[in-house]
C-alpha atoms as a PDB file:
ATOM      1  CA  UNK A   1      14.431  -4.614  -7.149  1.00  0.00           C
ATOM      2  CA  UNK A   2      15.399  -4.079 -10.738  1.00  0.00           C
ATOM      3  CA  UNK A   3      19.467  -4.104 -11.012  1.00  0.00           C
ATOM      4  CA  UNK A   4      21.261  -2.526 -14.343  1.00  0.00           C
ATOM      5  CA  UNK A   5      24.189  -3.740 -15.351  1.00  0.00           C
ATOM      6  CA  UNK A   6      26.959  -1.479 -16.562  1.00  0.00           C
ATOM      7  CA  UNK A   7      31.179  -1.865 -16.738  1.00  0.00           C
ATOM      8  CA  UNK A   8      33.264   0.542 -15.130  1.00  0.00           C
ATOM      9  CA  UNK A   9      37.336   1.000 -14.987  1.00  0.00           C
ATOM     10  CA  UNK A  10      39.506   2.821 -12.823  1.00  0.00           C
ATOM     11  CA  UNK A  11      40.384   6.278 -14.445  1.00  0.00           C
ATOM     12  CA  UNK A  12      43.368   7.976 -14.029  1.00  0.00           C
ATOM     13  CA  UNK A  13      43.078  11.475 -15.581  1.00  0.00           C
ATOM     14  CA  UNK A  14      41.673  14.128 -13.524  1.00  0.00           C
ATOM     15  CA  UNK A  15      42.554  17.694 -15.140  1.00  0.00           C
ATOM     16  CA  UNK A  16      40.635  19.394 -17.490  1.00  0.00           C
ATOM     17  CA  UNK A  17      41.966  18.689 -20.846  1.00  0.00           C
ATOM     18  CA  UNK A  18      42.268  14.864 -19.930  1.00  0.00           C
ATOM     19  CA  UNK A  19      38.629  14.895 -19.081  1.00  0.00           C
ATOM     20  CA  UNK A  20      37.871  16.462 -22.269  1.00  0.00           C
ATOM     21  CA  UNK A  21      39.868  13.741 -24.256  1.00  0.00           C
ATOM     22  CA  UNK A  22      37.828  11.201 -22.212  1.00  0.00           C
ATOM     23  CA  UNK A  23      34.488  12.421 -23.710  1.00  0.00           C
ATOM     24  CA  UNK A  24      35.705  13.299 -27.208  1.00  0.00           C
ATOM     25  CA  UNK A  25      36.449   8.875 -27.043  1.00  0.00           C
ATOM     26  CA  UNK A  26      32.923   8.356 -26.053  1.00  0.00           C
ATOM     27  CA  UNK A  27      33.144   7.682 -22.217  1.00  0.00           C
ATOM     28  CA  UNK A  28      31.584   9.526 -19.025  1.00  0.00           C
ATOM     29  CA  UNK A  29      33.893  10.109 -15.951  1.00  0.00           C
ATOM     30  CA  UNK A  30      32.334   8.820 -12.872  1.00  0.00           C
ATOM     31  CA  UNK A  31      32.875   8.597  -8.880  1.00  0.00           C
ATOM     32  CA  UNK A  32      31.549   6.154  -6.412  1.00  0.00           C
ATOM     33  CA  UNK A  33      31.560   7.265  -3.054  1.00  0.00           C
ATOM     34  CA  UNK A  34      31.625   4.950  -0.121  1.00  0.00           C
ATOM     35  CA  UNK A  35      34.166   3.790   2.494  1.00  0.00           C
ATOM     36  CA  UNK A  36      36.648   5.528  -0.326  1.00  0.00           C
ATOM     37  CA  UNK A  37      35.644   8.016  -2.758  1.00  0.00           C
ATOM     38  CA  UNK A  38      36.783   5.726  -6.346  1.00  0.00           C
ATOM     39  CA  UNK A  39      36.903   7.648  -9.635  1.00  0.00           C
ATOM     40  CA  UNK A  40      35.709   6.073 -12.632  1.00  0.00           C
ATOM     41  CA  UNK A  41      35.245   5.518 -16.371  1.00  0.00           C
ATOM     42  CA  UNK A  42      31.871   4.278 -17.733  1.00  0.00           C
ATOM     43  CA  UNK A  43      31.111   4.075 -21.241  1.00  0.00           C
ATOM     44  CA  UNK A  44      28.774   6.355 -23.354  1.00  0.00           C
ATOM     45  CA  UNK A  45      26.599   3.381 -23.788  1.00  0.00           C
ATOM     46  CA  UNK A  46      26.148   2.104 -20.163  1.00  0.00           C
ATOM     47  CA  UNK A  47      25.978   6.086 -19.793  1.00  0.00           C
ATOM     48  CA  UNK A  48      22.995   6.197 -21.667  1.00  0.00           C
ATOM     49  CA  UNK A  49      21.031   3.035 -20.422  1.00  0.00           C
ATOM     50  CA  UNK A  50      21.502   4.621 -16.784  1.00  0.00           C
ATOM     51  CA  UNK A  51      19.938   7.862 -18.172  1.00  0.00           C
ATOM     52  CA  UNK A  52      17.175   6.701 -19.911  1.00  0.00           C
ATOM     53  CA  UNK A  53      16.004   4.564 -16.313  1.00  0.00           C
ATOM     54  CA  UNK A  54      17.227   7.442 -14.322  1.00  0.00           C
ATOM     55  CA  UNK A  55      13.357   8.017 -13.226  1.00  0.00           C
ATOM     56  CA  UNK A  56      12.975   4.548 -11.964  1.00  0.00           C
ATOM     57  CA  UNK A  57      13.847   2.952  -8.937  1.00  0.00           C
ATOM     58  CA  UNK A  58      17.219   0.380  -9.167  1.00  0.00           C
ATOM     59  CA  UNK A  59      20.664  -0.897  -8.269  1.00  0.00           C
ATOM     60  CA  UNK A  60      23.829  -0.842 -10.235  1.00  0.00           C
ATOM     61  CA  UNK A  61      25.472  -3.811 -10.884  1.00  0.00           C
ATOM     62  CA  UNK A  62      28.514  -2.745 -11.453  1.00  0.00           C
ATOM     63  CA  UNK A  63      31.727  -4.831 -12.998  1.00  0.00           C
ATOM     64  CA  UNK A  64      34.794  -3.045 -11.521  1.00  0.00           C
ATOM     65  CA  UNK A  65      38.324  -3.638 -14.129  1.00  0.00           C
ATOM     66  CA  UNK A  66      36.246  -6.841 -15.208  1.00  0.00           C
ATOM     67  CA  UNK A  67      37.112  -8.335 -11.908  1.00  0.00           C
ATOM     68  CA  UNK A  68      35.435  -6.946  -8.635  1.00  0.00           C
ATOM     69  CA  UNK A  69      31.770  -7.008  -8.846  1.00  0.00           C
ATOM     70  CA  UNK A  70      30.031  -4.241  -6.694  1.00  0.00           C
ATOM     71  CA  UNK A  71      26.406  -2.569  -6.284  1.00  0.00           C
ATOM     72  CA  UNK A  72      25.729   0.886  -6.289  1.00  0.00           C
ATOM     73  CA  UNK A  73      22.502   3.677  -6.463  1.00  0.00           C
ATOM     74  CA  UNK A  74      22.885   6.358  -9.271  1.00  0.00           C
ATOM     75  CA  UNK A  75      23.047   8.915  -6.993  1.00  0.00           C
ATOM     76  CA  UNK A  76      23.591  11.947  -9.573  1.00  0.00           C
ATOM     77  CA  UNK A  77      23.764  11.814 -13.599  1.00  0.00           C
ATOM     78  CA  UNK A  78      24.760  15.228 -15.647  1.00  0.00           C
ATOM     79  CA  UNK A  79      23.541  15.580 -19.054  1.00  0.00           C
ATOM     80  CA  UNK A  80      24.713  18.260 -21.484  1.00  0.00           C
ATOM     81  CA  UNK A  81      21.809  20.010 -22.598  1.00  0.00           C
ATOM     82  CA  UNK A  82      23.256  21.319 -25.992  1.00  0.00           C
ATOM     83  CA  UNK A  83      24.840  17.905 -27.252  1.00  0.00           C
ATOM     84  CA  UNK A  84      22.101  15.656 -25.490  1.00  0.00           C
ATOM     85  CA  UNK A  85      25.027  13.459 -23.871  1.00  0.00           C
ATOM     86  CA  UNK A  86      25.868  12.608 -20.442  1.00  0.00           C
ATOM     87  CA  UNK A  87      28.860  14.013 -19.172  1.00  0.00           C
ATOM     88  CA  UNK A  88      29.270  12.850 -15.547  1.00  0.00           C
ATOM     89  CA  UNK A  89      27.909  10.463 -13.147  1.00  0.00           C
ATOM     90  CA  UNK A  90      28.152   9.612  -9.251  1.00  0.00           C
ATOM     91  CA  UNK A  91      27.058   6.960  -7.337  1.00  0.00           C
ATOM     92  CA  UNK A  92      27.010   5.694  -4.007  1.00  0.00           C
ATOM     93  CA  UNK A  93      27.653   2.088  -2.981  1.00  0.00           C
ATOM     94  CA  UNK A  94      25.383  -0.201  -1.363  1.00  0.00           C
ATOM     95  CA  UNK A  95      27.942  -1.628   1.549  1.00  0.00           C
ATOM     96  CA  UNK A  96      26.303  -5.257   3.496  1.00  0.00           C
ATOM     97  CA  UNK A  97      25.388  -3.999   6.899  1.00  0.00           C
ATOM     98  CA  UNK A  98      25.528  -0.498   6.046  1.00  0.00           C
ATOM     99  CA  UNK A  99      21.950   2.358   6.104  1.00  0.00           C
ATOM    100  CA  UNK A 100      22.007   4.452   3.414  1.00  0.00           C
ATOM    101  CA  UNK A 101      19.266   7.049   2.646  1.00  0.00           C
ATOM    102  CA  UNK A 102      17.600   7.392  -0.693  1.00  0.00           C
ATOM    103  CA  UNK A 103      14.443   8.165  -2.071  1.00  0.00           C
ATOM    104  CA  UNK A 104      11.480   5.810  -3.503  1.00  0.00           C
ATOM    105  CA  UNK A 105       8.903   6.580  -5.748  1.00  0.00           C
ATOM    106  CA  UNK A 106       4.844   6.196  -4.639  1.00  0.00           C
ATOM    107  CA  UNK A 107       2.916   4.409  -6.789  1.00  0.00           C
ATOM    108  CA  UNK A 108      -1.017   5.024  -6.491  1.00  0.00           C
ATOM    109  CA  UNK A 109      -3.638   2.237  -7.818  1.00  0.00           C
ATOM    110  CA  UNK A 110      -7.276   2.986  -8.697  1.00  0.00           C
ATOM    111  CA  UNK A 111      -9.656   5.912  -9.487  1.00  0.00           C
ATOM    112  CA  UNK A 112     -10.812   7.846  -6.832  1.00  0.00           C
ATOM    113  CA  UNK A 113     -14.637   7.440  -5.928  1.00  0.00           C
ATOM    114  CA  UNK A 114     -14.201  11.220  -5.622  1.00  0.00           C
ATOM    115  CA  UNK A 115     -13.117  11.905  -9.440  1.00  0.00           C
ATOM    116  CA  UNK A 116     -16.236  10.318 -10.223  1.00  0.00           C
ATOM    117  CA  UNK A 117     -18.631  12.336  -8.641  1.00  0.00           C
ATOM    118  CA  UNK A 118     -16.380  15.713 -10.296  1.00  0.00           C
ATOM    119  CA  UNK A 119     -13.764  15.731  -7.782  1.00  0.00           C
ATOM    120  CA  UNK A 120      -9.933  16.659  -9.358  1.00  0.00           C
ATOM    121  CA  UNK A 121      -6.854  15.161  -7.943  1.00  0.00           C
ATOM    122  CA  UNK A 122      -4.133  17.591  -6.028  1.00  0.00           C
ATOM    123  CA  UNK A 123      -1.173  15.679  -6.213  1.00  0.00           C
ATOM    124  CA  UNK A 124       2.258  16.874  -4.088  1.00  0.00           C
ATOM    125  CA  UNK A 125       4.541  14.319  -3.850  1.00  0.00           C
ATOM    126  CA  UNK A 126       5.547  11.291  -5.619  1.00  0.00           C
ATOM    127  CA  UNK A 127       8.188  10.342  -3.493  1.00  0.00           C
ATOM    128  CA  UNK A 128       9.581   9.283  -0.058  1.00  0.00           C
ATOM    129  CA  UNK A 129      12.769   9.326   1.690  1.00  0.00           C
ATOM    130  CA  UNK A 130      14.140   6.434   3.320  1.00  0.00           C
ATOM    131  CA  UNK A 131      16.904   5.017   5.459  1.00  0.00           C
ATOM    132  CA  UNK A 132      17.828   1.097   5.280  1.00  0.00           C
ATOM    133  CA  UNK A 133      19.873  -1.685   4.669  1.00  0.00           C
ATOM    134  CA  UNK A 134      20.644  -1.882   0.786  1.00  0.00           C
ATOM    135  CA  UNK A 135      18.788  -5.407   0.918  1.00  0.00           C
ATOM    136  CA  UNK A 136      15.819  -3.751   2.505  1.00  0.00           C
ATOM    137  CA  UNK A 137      15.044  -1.154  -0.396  1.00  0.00           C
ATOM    138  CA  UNK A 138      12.179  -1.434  -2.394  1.00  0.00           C
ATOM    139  CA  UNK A 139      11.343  -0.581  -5.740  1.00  0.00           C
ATOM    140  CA  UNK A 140       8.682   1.109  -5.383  1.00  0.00           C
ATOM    141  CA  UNK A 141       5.792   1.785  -2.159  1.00  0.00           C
ATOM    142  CA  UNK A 142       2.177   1.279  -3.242  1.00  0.00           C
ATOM    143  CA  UNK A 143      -0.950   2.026  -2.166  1.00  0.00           C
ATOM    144  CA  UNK A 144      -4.670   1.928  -3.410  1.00  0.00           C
ATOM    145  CA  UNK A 145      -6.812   5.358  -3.331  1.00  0.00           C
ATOM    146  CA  UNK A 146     -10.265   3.823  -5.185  1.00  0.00           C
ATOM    147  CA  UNK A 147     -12.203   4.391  -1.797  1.00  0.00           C
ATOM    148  CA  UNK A 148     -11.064   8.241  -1.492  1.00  0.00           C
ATOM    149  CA  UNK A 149     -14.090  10.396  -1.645  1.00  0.00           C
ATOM    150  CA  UNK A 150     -14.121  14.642  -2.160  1.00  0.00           C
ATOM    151  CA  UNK A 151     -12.208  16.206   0.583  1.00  0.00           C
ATOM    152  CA  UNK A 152     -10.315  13.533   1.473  1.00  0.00           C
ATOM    153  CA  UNK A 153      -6.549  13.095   1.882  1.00  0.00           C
ATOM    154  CA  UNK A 154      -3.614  10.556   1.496  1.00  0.00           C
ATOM    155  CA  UNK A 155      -0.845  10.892   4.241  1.00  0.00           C
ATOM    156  CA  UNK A 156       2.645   9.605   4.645  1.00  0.00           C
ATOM    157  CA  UNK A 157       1.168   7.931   7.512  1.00  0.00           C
ATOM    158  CA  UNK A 158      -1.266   6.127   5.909  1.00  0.00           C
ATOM    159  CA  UNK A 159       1.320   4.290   3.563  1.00  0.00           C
ATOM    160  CA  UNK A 160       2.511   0.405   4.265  1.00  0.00           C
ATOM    161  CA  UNK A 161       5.992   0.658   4.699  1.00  0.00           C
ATOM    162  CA  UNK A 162       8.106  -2.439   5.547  1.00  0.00           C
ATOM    163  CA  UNK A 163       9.257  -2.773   9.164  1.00  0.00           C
ATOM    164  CA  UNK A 164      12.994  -2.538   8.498  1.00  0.00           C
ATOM    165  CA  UNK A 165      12.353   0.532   6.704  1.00  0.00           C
ATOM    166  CA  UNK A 166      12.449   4.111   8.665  1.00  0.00           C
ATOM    167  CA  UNK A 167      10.900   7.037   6.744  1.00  0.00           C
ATOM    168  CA  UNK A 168      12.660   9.871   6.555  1.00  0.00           C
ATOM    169  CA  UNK A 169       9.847  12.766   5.941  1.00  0.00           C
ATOM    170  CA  UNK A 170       6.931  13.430   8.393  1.00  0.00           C
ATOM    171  CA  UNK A 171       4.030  11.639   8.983  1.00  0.00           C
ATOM    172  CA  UNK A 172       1.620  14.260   8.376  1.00  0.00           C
ATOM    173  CA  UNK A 173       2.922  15.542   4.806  1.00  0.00           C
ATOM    174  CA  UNK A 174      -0.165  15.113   2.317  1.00  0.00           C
ATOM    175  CA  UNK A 175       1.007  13.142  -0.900  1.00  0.00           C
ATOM    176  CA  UNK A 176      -2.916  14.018  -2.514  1.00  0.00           C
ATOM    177  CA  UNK A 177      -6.025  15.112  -1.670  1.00  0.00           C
ATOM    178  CA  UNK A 178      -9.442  14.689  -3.751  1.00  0.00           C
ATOM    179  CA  UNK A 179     -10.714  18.457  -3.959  1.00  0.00           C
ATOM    180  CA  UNK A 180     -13.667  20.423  -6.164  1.00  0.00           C
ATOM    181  CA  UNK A 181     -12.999  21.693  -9.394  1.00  0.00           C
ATOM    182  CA  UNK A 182     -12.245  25.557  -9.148  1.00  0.00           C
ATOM    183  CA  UNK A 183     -15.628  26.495 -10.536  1.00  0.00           C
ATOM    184  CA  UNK A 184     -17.491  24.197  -7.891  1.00  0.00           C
ATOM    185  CA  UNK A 185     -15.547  25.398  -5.259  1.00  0.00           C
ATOM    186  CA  UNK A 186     -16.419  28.711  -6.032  1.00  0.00           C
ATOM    187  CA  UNK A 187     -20.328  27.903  -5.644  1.00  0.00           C
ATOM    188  CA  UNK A 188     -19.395  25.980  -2.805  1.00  0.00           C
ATOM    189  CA  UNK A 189     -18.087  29.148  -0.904  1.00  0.00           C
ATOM    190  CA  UNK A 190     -21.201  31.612  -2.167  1.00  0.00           C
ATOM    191  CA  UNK A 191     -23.690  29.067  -1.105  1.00  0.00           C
ATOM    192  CA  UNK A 192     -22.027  29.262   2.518  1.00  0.00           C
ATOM    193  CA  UNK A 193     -21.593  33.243   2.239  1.00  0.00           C
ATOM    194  CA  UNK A 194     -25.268  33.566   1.755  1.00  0.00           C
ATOM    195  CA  UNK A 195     -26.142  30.996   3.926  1.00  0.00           C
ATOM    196  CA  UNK A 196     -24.537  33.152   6.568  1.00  0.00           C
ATOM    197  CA  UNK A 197     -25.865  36.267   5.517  1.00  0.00           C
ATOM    198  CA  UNK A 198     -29.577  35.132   5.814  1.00  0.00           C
ATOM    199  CA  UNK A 199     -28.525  34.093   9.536  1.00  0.00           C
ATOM    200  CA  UNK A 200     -27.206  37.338  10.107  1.00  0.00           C
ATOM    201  CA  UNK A 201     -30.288  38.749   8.749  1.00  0.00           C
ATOM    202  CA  UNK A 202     -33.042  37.129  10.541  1.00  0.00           C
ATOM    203  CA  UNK A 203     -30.955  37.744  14.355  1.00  0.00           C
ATOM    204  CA  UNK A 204     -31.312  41.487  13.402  1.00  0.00           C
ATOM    205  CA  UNK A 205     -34.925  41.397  12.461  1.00  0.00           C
ATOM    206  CA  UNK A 206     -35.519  39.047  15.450  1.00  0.00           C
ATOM    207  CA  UNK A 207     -33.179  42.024  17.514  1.00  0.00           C
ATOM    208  CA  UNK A 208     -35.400  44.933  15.861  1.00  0.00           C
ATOM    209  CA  UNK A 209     -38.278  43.043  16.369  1.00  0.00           C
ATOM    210  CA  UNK A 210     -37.668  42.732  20.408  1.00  0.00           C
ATOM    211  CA  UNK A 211     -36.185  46.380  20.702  1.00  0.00           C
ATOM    212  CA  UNK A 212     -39.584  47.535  19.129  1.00  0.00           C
ATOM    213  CA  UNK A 213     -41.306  45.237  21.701  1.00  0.00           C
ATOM    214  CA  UNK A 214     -39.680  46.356  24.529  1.00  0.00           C
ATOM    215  CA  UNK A 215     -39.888  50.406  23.665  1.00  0.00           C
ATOM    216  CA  UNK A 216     -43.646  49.776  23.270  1.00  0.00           C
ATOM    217  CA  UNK A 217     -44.012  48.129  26.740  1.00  0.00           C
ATOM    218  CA  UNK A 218     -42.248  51.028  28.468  1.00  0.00           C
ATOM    219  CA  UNK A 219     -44.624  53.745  26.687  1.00  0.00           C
ATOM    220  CA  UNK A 220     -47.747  52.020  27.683  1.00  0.00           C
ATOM    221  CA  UNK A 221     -46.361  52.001  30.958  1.00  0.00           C
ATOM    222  CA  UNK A 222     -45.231  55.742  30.947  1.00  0.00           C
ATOM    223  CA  UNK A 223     -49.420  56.184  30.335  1.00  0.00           C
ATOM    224  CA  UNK A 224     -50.953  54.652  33.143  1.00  0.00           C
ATOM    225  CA  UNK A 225     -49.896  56.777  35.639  1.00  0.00           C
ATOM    226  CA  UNK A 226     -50.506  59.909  34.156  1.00  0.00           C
ATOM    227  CA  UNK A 227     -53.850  59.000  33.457  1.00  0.00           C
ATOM    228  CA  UNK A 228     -54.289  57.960  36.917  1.00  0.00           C
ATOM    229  CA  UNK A 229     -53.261  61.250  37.935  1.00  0.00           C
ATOM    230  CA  UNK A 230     -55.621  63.253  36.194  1.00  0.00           C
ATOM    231  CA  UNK A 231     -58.315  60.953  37.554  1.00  0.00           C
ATOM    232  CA  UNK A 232     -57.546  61.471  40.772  1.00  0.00           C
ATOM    233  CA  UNK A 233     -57.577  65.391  40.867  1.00  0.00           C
ATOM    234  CA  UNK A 234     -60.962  65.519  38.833  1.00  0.00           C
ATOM    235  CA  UNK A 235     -62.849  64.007  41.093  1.00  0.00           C
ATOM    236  CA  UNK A 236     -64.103  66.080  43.950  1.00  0.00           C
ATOM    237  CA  UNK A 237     -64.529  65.127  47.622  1.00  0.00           C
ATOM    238  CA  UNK A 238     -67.873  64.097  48.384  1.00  0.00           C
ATOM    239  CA  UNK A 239     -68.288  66.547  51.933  1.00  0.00           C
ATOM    240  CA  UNK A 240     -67.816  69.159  49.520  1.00  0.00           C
ATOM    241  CA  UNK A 241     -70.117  67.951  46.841  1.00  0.00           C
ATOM    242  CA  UNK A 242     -73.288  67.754  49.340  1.00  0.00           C
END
């Protein structure tokens, strides 16, 4: 993993108007918390260079009172937003043996088969949480998404993560799926609305259809036996006829 290096010196002054003088002389109080919370000076330089990288993924290589050499994640950098200058930093050391939790970016590779056929890329997350030893971190997980067609969708659980590595969000959070531009979508839908409705319409039709059927059948059988009826009383007896 990419390591930054940077100088840092025990600091002393901790009230407000100390703090102040501090930034006025061009350094940025820090702490680094670990098995003891230390509080630091870095200066507006080394600062800076953390800033600028402070979207990336490395360790601190910190030189402690130009003596004790120690490693450390930037674990929170405040900028002031009027004079565009950092005014405080904390970080947390990397101690040998010792998990730590800390996020890692995802880096896709490739164009989506889908984009090419008009698909549009719904991106949600671009990073992970993670929990290992500080020699076990990575720079960065990877993964190719060329082969991902419309509809599809890219899962935590479908990333290669190292063994020694335990992931910290769940396995079914989607990182990006490969949907239809609004407008296609939209066709999409009314094609399966109407699509429907023609179903709809030819089970009534086929209904009305069989009602009629059936109404018919029980008329023609309401006129038989009346007509048999009448038959039956016109005709007279044949001792009576003679």
């Amino acid at each position: 993993m990419k390591k930054i290096e940077i100088k840092a010196y025990d600091r002393k002054e901790i009230g407000r108007n100390r703090i102040k003088k501090l930034r006025r002389e061009d350094n940025v109080p820090a702490v680094m918390y670990g098995d003891k919370p230390l509080t630091l000076t870095v200066s507006g330089i080394d600062a800076l260079k953390l800033y600028r990288a402070r979207h990336e993924n490395f360790i601190i290589k910190l030189t402690l009172n130009d003596k004790v050499e120690k490693e450390a994640l930037l674990k929170d950098i405040q900028l002031d937003k009027v004079k565009n200058n950092v005014i405080h930093m904390d970080f947390l050391e990397l101690i040998e043996g010792k998990t730590i939790t800390t996020k890692i970016p995802v880096e896709l590779e490739g164009t989506p088969e889908g984009i090419k056929l008009g698909g549009i890329v719904e991106h949600f997350m671009w990073d992970i949480h993670i929990e290992c030893l500080p020699k076990d971190i990575p720079e960065r997980i990877t993964t190719v998404i060329s082969e991902m067609q419309i509809g599809d969708s890219l899962h935590i659980s479908d990333l290669e993560i190292g063994e020694n590595i335990r992931v910290l969000d769940k396995p079914e959070q989607v990182i990006l799926t490969i949907g239809l531009p609004t407008g296609m979508a939209e066709e999409v839908e009314a094609e399966g609305v109407e699509g429907e409705e023609g179903e709809g319409a030819a089970v009534e039709g086929e209904a009305a259809e069989g009602e009629g059927k059936a109404e018919g059948e029980k008329a023609e059988e309401g006129k038989k036996p009346a007509d048999g009826k009448r038959s039956a009383e016109g005709k007279e007896p044949a001792d009576k006829k003679k």
